[in-house]
Protein backbone atom coordinates (compact mmCIF):
# COMPACT_ATOMS: atom_id res chain seq x y z
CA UNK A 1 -9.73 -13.79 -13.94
CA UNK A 2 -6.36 -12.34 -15.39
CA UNK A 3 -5.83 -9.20 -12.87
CA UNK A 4 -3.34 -6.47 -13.21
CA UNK A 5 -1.07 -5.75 -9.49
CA UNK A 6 0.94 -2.96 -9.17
CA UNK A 7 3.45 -3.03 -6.08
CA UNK A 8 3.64 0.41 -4.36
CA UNK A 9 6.52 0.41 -1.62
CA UNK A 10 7.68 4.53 -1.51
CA UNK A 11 11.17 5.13 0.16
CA UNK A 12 10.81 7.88 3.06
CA UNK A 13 12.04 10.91 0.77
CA UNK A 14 8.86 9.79 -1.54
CA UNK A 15 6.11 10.46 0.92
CA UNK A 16 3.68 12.93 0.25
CA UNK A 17 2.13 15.22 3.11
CA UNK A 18 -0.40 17.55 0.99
CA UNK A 19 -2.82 16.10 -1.39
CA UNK A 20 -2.72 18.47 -4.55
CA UNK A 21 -0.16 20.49 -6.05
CA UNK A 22 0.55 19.15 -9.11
CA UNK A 23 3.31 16.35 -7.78
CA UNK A 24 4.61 13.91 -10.38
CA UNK A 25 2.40 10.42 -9.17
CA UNK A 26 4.20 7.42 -8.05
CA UNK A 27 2.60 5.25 -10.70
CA UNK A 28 -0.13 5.16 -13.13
CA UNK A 29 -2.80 2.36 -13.73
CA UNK A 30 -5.51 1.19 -15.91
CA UNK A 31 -9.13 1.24 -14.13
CA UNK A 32 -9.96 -2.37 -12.78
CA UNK A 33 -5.80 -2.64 -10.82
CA UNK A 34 -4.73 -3.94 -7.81
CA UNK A 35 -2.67 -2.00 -5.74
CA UNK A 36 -0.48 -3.58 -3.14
CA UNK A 37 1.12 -0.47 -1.08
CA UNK A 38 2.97 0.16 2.22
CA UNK A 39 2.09 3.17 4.27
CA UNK A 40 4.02 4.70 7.62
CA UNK A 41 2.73 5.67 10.81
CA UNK A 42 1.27 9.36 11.15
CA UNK A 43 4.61 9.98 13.04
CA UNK A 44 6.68 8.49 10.33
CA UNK A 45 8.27 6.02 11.98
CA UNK A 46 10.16 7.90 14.44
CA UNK A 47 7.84 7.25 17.90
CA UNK A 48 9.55 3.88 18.68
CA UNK A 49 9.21 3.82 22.66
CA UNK A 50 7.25 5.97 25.49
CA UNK A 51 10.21 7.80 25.53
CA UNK A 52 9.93 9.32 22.18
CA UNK A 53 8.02 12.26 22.65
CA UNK A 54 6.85 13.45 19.35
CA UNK A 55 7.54 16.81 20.33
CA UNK A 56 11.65 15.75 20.51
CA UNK A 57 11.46 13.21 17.91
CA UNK A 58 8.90 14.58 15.19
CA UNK A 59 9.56 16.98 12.62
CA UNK A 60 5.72 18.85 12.85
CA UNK A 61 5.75 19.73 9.45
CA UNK A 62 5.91 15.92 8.09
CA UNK A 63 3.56 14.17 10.27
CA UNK A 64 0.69 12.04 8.62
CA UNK A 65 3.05 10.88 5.52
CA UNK A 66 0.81 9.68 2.47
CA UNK A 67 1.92 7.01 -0.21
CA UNK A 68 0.81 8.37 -3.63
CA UNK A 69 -0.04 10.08 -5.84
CA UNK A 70 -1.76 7.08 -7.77
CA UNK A 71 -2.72 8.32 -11.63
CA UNK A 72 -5.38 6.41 -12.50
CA UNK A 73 -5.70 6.57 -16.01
CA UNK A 74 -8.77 8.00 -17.83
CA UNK A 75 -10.41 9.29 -15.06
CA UNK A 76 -11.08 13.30 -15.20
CA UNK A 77 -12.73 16.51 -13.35
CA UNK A 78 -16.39 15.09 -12.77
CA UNK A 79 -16.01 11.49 -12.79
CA UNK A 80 -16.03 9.02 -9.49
CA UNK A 81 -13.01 7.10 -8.50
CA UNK A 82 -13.33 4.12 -6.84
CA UNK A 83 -11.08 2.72 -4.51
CA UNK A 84 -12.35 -0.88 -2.77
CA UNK A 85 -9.93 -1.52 0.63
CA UNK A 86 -9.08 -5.51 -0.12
CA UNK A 87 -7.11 -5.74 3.17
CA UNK A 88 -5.18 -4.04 5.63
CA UNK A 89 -2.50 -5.48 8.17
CA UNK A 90 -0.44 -3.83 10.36
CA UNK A 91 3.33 -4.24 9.45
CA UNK A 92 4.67 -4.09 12.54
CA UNK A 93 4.35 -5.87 16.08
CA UNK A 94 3.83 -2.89 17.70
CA UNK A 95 1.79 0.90 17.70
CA UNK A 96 1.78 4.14 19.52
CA UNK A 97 -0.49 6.41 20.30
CA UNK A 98 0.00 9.83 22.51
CA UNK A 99 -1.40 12.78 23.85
CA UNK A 100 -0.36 16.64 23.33
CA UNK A 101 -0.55 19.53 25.15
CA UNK A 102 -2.42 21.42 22.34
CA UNK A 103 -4.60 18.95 20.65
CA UNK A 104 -7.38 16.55 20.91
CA UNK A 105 -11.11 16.87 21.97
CA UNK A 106 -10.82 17.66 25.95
CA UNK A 107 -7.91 19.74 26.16
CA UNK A 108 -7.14 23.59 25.03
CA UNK A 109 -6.16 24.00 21.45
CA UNK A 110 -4.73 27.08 19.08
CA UNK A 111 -8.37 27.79 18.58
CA UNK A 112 -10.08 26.97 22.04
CA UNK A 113 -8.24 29.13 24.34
CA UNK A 114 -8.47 27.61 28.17
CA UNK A 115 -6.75 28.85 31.32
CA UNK A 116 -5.61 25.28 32.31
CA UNK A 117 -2.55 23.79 31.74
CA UNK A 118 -1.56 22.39 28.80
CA UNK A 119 -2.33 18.53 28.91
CA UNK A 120 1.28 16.06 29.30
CA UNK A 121 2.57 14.73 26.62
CA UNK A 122 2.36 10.83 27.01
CA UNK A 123 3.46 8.00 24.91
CA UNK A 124 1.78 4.77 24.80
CA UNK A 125 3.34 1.56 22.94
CA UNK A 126 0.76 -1.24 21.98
CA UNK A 127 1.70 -4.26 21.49
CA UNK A 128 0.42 -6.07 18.34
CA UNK A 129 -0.57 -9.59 18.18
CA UNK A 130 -0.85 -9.64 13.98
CA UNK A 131 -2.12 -13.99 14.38
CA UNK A 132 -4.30 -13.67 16.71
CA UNK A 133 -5.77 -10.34 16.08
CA UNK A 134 -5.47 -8.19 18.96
CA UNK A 135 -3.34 -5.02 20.29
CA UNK A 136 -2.84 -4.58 24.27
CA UNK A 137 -3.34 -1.71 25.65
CA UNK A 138 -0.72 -1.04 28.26
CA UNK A 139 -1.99 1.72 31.17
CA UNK A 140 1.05 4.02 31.91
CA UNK A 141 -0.04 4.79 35.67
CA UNK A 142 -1.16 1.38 36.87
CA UNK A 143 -4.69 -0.81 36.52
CA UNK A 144 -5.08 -3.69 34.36
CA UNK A 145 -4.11 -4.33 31.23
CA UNK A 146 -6.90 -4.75 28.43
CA UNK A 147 -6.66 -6.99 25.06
CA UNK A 148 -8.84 -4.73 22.22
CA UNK A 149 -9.24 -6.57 18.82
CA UNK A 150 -7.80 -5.35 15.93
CA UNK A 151 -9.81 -3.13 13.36
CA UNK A 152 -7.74 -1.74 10.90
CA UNK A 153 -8.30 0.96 8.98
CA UNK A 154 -7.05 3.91 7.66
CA UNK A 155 -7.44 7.57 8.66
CA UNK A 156 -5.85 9.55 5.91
CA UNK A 157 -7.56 8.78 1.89
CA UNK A 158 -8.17 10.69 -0.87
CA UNK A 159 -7.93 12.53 -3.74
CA UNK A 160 -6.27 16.31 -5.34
CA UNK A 161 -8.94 18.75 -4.53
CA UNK A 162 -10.25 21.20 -6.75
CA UNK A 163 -8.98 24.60 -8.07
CA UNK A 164 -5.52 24.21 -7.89
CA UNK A 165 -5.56 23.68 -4.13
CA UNK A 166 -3.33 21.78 -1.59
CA UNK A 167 -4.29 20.75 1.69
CA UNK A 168 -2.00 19.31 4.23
CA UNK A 169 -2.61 15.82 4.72
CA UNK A 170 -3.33 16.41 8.09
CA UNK A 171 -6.86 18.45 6.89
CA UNK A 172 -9.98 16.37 6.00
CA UNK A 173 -12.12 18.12 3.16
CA UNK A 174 -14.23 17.46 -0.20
CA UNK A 175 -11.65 15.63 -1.37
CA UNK A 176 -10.86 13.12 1.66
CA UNK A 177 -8.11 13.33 3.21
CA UNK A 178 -7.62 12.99 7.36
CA UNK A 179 -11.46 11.91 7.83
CA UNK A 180 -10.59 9.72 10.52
CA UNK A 181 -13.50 6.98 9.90
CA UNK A 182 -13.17 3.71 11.64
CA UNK A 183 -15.33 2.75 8.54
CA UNK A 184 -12.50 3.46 6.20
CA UNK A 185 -11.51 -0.07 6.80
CA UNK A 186 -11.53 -3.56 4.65
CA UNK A 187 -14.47 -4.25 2.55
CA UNK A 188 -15.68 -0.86 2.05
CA UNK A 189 -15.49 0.72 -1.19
CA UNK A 190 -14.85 4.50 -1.13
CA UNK A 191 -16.23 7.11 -4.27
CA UNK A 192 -14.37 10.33 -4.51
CA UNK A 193 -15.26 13.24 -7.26
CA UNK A 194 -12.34 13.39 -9.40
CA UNK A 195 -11.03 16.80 -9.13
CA UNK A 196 -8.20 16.80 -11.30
CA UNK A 197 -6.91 14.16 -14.55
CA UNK A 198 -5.83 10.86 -13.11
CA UNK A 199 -7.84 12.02 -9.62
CA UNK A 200 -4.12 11.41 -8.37
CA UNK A 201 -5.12 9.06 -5.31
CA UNK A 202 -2.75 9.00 -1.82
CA UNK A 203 -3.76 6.41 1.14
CA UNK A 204 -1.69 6.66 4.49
CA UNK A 205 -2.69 7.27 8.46
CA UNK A 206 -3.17 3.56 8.96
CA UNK A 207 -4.62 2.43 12.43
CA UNK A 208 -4.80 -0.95 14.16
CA UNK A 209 -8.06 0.35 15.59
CA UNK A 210 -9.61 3.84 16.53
CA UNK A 211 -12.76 4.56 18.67
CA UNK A 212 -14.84 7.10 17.30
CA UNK A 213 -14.49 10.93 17.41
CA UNK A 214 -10.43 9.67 18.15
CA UNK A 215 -11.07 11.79 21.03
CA UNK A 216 -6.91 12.28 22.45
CA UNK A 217 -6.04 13.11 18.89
CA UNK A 218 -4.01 9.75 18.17
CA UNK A 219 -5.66 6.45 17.54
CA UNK A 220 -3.84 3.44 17.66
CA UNK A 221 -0.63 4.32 14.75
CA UNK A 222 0.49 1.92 12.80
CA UNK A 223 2.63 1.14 9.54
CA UNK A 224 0.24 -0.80 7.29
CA UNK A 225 0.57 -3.25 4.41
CA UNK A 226 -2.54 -2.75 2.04
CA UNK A 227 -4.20 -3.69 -0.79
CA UNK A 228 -6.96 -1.51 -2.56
CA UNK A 229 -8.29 -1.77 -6.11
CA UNK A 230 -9.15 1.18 -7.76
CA UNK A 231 -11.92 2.03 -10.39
CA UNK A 232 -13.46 4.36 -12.65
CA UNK A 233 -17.39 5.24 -13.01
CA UNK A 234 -17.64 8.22 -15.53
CA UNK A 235 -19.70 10.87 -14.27
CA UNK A 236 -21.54 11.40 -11.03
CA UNK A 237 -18.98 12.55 -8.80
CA UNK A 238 -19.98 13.27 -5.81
CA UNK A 239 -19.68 16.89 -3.88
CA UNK A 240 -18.23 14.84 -0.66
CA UNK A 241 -16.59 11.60 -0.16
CA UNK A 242 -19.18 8.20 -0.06
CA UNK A 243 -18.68 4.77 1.41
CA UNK A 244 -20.35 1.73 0.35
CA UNK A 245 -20.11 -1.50 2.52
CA UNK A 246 -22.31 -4.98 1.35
CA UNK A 247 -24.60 -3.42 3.93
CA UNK A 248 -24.49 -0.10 4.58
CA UNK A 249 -24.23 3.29 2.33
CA UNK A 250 -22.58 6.16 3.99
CA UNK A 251 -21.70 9.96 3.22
CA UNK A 252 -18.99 12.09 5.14
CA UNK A 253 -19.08 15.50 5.61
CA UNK A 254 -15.72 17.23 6.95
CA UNK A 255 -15.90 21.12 8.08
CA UNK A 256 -16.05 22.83 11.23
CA UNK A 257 -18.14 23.64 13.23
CA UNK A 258 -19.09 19.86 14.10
CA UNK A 259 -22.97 20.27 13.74
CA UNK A 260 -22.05 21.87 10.26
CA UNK A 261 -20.15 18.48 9.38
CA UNK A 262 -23.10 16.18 10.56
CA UNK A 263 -25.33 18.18 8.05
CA UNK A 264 -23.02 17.96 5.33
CA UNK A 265 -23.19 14.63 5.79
CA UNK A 266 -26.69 13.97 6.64
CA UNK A 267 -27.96 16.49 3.73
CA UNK A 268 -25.35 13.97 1.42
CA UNK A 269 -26.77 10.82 2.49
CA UNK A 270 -30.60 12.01 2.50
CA UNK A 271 -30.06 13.63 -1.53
CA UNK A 272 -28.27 10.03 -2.40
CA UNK A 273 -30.83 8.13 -0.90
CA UNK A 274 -34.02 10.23 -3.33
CA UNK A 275 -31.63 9.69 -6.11
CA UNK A 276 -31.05 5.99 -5.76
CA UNK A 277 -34.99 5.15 -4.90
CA UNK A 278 -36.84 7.78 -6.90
CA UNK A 279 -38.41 9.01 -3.32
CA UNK A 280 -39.18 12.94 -3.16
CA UNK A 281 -36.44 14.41 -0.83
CA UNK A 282 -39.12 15.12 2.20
CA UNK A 283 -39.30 10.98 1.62
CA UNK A 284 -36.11 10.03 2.17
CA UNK A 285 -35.12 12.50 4.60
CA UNK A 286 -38.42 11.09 7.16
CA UNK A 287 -36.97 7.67 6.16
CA UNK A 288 -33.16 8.50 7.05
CA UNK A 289 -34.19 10.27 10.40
CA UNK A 290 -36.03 7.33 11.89
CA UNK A 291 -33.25 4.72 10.28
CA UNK A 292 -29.97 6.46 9.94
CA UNK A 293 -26.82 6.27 12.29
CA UNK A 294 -24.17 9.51 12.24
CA UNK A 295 -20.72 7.91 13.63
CA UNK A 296 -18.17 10.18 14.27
CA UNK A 297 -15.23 10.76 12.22
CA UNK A 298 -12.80 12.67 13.87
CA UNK A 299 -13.36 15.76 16.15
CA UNK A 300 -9.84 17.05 16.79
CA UNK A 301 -8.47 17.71 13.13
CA UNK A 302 -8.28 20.77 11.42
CA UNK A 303 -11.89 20.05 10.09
CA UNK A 304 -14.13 17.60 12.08
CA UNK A 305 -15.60 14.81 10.17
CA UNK A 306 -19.04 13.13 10.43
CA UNK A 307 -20.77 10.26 9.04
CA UNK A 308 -24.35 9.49 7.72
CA UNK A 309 -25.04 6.00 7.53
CA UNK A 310 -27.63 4.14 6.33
CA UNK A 311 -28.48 0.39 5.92
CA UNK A 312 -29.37 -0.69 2.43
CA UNK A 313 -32.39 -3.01 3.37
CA UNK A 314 -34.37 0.12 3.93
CA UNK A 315 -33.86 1.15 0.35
CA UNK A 316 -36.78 -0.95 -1.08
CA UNK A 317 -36.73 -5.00 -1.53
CA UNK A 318 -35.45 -4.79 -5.17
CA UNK A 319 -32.65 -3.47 -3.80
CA UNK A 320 -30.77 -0.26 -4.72
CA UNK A 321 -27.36 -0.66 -7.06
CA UNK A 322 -25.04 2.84 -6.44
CA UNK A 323 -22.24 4.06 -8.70
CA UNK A 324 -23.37 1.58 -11.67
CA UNK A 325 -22.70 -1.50 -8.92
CA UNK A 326 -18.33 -0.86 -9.05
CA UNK A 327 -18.63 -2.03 -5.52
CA UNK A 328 -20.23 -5.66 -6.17
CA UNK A 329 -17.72 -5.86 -9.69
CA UNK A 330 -14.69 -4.97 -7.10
CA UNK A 331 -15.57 -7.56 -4.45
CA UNK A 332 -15.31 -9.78 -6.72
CA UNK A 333 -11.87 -8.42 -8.07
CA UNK A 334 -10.82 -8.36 -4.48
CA UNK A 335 -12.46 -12.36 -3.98
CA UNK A 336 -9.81 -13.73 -7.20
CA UNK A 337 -7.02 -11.58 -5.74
CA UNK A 338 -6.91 -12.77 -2.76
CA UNK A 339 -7.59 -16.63 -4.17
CA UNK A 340 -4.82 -16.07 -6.65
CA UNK A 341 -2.41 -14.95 -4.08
């Protein structure tokens, strides 16, 4: 298989932090391309140590850097891009994560107004085993020391949203963005509605791993080398970003208040589900509440973000093929890329 790889490595005046606004895009590609990119940590870089406090070291208005845009070529308003995650690796032997006074699940926020102090603003450094798969988690206060396994992933993908609109990368939406998914990680092929010509794709906020709901605000940050191939299906965009695993079909849905995102998700995933089997809606949504899982996104961003997941063995035994099978063509793109290299 004769495959087309582009090499995307941005210099730190070329990151993005708002998907939309009309920026010039880093490259353009034919449907079917490889994509080998480098991303930054969400704090660009610049938290090296426990003593870097974001707060001293962070400019707040360029956190969450994005590389992209990525034109792809062809696609326009209504279509599906594709984008199948090949692999992602952390660059670096190390990570950070932190908490803030004013953000993150359990403490008071611009919006959640509290009499208590302000949580402290901690930095913790991880240390990254890239061969044998782990990152150590390092207690700042004492107690043992635990060994997680690596997961990587990556928080912050998407597309230009609609209507002329730009969203700070920060926000998850309709067009992707900050959905903070651990299932946003290799093997999984995302669909996003193409909003605007060339859909104009931008990947960053990569992890080493992230528990669900990333419940402090931070997961574990890392600067990631990746590899994605993206695709075109015309037509059938969807209203809200899907994921499509060998297993599993998912739908996101990324508002606020939280119970608004788990409908937005569920009501996604039940809809997709009639479509794909032919089922009456009442059908499918009996079938996906006695079989469906709802992982959390993220519940700390500027939108919260939930997920409606389904397995695909419960779809019928013929089997069910989504977005005219792009995810099955791209595994195997992603299977002679990764023999080839």
């Amino acid at each position: 298989m004769t495959l087309d790889v582009v090499s995307l490595t941005p210099t730190p005046d070329r990151y993005r932090y708002v998907f939309g606004g009309a920026p010039e895009p880093l490259v353009r590609v034919q449907p079917g391309t490889v994509v080998e990119l480098t991303t930054e940590d969400c704090f660009g870089g610049r938290v090296t140590s426990t003593d870097d406090l974001p707060s001293r070291v962070c400019d707040f208005s360029r956190l969450n850097p994005v590389t992209g845009p990525i034109h792809v070529e062809g696609a326009e308003p209504g279509d599906t891009l594709a984008v199948h995650l090949v692999e992602i690796a952390p660059a670096r032997d190390w990570a950070v994560s932190t908490t803030f006074p004013h953000f993150g699940a359990l403490t008071a926020t611009h919006s959640t107004a509290m009499l208590h102090d302000p949580l402290e603003e901690v930095v913790w450094v991880y240390e990254v085993d890239r061969e044998r798969g782990t990152c150590l988690f390092r207690p700042r206060r004492g107690g043992p020391e635990v060994e997680l396994p690596l997961d990587p992933m990556h928080g912050t993908v998407g597309v230009a949203p609609a209507g002329g609109e730009a969203f700070a990368t920060i926000t998850p939406g309709a067009h992707g963005g900050n959905m903070d998914t651990p299932e946003m990680r290799a093997g999984v092929t995302a669909y996003f509605g193409v909003n605007v010509p060339g859909g104009q794709l931008s990947i960053g906020d990569g992890h080493c791993r992230q528990g669900e709901g990333e419940v402090c605000g931070t997961a574990v940050e890392a600067a990631m080398r990746t590899v994605v191939v993206v695709d075109l299906v015309t037509g059938g965009g969807p209203a809200w970003p899907r994921l499509e695993t060998d297993d599993f079909l998912m739908s996101t849905g990324s508002v606020r208040p939280l119970e608004d995102a788990y409908r937005v998700s569920q009501h996604d995933l039940v809809t997709w589900a009639a479509e794909l089997t032919g089922w009456d809606t009442l059908d499918a949504y009996q079938l996906v509440s006695q079989a469906g899982l709802a992982p959390a996104g993220n519940v700390v961003d500027t939108n919260y973000t939930m997920v409606a997941k389904l397995a695909k063995a419960y779809l019928g035994r013929e089997g069910v093929v989504a977005a005219d099978g792009v995810h099955d063509r791209l595994r195997q793109t992603a299977a002679a890329y990764l023999a080839q290299r």
